[in-house]
N, C-alpha and C. Protein backbone atom coordinates (compact mmCIF):
# COMPACT_ATOMS: atom_id res chain seq x y z
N UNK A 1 -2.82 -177.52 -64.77
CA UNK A 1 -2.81 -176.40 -63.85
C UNK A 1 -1.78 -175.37 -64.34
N UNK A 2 -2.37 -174.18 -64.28
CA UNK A 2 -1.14 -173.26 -65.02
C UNK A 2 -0.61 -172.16 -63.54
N UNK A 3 0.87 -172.31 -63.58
CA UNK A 3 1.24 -171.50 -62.73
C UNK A 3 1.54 -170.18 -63.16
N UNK A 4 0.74 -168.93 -62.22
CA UNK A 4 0.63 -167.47 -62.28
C UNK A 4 2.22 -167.23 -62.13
N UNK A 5 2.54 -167.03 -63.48
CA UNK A 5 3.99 -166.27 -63.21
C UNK A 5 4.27 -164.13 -62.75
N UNK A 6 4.67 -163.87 -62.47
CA UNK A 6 4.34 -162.58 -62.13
C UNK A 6 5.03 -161.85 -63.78
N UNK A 7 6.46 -162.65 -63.50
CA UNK A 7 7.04 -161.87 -64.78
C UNK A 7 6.41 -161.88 -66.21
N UNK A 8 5.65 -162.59 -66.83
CA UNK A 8 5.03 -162.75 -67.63
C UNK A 8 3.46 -162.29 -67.51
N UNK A 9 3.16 -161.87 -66.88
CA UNK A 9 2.21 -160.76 -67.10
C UNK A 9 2.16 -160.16 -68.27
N UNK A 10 0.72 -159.54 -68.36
CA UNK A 10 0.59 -158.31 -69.65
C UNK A 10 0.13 -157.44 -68.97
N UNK A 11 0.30 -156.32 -69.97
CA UNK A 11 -0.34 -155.11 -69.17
C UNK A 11 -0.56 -154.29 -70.64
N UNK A 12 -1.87 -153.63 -70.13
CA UNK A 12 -2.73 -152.99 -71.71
C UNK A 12 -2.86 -151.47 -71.24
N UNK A 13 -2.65 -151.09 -72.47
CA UNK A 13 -2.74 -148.99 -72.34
C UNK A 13 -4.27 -148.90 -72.64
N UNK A 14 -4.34 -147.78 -70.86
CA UNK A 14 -6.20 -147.51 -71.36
C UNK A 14 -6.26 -146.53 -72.16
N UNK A 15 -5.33 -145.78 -72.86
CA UNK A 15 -5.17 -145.13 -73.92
C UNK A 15 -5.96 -145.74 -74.99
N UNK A 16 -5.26 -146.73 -75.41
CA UNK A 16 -5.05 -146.97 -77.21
C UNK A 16 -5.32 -148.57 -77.29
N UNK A 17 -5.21 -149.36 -76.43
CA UNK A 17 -5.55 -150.62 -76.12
C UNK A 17 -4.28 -151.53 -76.40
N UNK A 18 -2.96 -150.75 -76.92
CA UNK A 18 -1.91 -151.75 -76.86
C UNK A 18 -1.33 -152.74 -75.84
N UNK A 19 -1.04 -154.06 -75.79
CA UNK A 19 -1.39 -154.57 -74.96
C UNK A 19 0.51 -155.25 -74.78
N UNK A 20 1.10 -154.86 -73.37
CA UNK A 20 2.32 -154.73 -73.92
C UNK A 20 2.63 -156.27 -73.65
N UNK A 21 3.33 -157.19 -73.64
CA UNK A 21 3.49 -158.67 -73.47
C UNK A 21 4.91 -159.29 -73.55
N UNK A 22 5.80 -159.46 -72.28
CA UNK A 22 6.98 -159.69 -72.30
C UNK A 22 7.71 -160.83 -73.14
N UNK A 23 6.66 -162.16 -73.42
CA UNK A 23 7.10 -162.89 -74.14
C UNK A 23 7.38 -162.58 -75.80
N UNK A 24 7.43 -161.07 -75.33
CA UNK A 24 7.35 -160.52 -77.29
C UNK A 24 8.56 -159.63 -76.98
N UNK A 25 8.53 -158.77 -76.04
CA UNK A 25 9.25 -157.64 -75.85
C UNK A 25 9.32 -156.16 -76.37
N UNK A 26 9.88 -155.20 -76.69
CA UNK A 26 9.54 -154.12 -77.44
C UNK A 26 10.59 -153.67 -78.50
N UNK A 27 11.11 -153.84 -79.60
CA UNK A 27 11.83 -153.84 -80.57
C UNK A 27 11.98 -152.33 -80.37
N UNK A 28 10.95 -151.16 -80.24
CA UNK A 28 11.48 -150.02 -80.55
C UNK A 28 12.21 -149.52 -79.34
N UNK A 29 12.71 -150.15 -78.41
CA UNK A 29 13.19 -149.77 -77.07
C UNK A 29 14.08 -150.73 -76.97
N UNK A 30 14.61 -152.02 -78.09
CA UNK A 30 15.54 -152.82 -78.15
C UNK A 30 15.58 -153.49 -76.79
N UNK A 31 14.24 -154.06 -76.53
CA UNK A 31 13.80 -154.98 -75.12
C UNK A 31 13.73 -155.97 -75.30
N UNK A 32 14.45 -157.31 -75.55
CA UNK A 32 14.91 -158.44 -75.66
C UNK A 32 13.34 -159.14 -75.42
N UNK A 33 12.63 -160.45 -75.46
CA UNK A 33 11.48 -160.76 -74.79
C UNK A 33 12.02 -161.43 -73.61
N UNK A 34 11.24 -161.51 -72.69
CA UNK A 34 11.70 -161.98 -71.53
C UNK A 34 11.99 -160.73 -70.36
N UNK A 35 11.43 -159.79 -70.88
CA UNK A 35 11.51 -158.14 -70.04
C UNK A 35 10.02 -157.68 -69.29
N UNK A 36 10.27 -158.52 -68.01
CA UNK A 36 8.56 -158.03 -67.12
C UNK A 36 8.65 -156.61 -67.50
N UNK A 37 7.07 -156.11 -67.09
CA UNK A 37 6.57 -154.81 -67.56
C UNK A 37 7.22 -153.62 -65.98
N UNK A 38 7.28 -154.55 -64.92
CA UNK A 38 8.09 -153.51 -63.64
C UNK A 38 9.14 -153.33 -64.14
N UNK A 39 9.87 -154.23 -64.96
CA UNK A 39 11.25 -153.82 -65.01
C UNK A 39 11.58 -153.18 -66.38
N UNK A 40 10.43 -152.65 -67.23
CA UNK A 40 11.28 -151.86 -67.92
C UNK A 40 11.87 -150.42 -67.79
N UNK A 41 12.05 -149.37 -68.28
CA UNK A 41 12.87 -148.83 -68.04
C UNK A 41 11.55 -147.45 -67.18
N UNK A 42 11.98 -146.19 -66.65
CA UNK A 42 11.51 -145.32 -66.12
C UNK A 42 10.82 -144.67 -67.12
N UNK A 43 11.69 -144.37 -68.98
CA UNK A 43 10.93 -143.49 -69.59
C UNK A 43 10.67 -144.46 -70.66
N UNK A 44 10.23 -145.73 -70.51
CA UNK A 44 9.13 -146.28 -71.49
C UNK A 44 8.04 -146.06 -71.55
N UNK A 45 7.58 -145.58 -72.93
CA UNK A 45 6.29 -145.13 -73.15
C UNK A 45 5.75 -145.96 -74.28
N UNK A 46 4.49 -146.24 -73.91
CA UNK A 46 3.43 -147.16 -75.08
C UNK A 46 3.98 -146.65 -76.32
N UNK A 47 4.41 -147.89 -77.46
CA UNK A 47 5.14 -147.27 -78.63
C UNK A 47 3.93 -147.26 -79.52
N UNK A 48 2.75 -147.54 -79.36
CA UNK A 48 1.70 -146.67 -80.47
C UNK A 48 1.49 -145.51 -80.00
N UNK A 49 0.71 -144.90 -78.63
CA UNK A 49 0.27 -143.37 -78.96
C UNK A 49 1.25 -143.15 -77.48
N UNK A 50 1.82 -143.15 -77.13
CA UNK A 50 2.95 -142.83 -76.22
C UNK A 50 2.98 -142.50 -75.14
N UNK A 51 1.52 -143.34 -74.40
CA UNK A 51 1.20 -143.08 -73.24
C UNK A 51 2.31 -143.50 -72.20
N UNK A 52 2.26 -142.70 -70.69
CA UNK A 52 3.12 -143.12 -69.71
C UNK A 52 3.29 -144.81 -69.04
N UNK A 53 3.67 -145.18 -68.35
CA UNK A 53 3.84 -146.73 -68.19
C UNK A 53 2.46 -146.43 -66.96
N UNK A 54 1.65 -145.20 -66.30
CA UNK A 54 0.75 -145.11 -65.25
C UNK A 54 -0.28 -145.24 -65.97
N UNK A 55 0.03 -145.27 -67.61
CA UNK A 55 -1.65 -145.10 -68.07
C UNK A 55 -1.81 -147.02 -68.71
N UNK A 56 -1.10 -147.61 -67.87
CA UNK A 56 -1.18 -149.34 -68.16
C UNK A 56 -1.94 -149.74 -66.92
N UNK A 57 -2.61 -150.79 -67.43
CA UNK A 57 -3.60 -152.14 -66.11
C UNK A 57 -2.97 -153.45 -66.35
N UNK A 58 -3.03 -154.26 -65.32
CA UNK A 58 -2.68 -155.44 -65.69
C UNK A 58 -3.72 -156.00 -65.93
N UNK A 59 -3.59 -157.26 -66.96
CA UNK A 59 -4.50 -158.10 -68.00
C UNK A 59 -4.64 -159.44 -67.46
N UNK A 60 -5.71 -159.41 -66.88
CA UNK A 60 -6.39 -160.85 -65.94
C UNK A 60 -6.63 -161.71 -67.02
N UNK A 61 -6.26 -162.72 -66.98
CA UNK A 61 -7.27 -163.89 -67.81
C UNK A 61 -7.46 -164.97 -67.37
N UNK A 62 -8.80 -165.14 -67.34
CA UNK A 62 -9.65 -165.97 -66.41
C UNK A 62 -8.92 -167.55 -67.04
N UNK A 63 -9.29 -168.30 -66.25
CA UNK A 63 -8.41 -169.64 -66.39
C UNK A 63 -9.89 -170.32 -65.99
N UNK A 64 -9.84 -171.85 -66.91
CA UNK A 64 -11.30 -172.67 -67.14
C UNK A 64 -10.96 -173.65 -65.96
């Protein structure tokens, strides 16, 4: 049984399809992994085409 953690979420740009993932973090924003996607900062922007953090969805994945 896998428990839905909130902080570990992903969340993907309907931009460009980067898909951002806390257990990785963001090197160009020096974001440690372990950084949910609510809590990063106000002016993080998708580091491929530099969309706003409003142009992200969160990333469902269906469980068997």
């Amino acid at each position: 049984m896998t428990i839905d953690n909130k902080e570990n979420r992903k969340y993907k740009c309907e931009v460009c399809g980067y898909t951002y993932n806390p257990e990785v973090g963001d090197k160009r924003f020096n974001l440690e992994k372990g950084v949910p996607f609510n809590d990063l900062p106000h002016n993080w922007r998708c580091p491929v085409c530099n969309a706003d953090k409003d142009q992200f969805f969160e990333v469902r994945i269906s469980q068997i």
